[in-house]
Protein backbone atom coordinates (compact mmCIF):
# COMPACT_ATOMS: atom_id res chain seq x y z
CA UNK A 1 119.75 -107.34 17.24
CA UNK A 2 118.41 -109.51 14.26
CA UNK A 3 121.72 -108.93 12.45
CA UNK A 4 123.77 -111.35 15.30
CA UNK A 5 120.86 -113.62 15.20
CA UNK A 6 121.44 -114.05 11.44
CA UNK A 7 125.67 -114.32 11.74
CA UNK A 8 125.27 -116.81 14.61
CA UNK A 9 122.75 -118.83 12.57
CA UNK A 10 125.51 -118.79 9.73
CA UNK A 11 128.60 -120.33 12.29
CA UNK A 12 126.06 -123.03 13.76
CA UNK A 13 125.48 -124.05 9.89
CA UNK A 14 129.01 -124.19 9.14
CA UNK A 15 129.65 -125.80 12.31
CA UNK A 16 126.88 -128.73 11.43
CA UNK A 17 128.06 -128.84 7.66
CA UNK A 18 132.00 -129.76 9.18
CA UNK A 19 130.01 -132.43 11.44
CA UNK A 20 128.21 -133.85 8.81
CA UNK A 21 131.47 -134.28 6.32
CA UNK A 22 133.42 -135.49 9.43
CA UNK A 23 136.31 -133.26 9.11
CA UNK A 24 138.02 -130.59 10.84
CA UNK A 25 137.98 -126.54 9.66
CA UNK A 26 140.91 -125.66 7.77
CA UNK A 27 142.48 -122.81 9.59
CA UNK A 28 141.12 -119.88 7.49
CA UNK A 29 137.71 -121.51 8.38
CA UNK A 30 138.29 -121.48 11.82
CA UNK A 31 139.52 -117.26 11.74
CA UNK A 32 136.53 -116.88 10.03
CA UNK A 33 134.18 -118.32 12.31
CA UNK A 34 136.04 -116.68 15.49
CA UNK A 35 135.91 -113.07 13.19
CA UNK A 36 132.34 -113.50 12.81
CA UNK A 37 132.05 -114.65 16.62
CA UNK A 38 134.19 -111.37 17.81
CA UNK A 39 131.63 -109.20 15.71
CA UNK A 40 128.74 -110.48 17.11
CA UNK A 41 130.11 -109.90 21.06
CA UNK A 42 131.51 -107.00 20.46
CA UNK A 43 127.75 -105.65 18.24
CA UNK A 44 125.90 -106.76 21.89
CA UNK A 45 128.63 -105.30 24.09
CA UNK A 46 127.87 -101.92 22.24
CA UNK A 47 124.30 -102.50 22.44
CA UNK A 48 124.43 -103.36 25.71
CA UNK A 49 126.59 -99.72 26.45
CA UNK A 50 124.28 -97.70 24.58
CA UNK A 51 120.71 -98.85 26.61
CA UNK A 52 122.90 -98.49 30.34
CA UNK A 53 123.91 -95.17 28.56
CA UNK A 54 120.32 -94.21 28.28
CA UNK A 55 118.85 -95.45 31.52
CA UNK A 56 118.22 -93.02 34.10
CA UNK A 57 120.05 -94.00 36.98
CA UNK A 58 118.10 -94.13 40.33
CA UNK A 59 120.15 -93.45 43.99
CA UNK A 60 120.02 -96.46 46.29
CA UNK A 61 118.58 -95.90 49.38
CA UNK A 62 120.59 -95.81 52.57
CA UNK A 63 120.60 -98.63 54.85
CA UNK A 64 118.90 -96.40 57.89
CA UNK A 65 115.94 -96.45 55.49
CA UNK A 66 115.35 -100.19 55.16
CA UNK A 67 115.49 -100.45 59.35
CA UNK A 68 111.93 -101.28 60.55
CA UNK A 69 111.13 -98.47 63.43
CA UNK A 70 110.45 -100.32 66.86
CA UNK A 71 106.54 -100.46 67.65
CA UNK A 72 105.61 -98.34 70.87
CA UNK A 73 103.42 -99.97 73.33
C-alpha cells in the first residue's frame, strides 16, 4: 500500500508545482495525472478484494435470537 502513497504524493506535487507557476495542465498532463489516479483506485480496489476474499465470513444471527425472553414472576 506504500506504492499509492508514493504515486499520490507525485500528483499532489504536480498539482502544487501548476499552482505555483499559475497555469493550467496541458492536456497530456492532465491524462497523466487521471492515469496515475485510475492506477492507484483500481491497486486499492484489488487490495481491498483480496483481504474480503480472505476473511472468513461469519452467519448473522436471526432476529428470534436478539428478542429478550419475558421475565417470569
Amino acid at each position: 500500500m506504500l506504492g499509492y502513497l508514493i504515486v499520490s504524493e507525485t500528483v499532489f506535487g504536480v498539482i502544487f508545482a501548476l499552482m505555483v507557476e499559475r497555469r493550467t495542465p496541458t492536456l497530456m498532463e492532465v491524462l497523466g495525472l487521471a492515469a496515475l489516479m485510475v492506477g492507484v483506485l483500481l491497486g486499492i480496489r484489488a487490495v481491498a478484494k483480496a483481504n474480503a476474499a480472505l476473511e472468513p465470513r461469519t452467519p448473522v444471527p436471526s432476529q428470534e435470537a436478539n428478542i429478550a425472553c419475558p421475565r417470569q414472576q
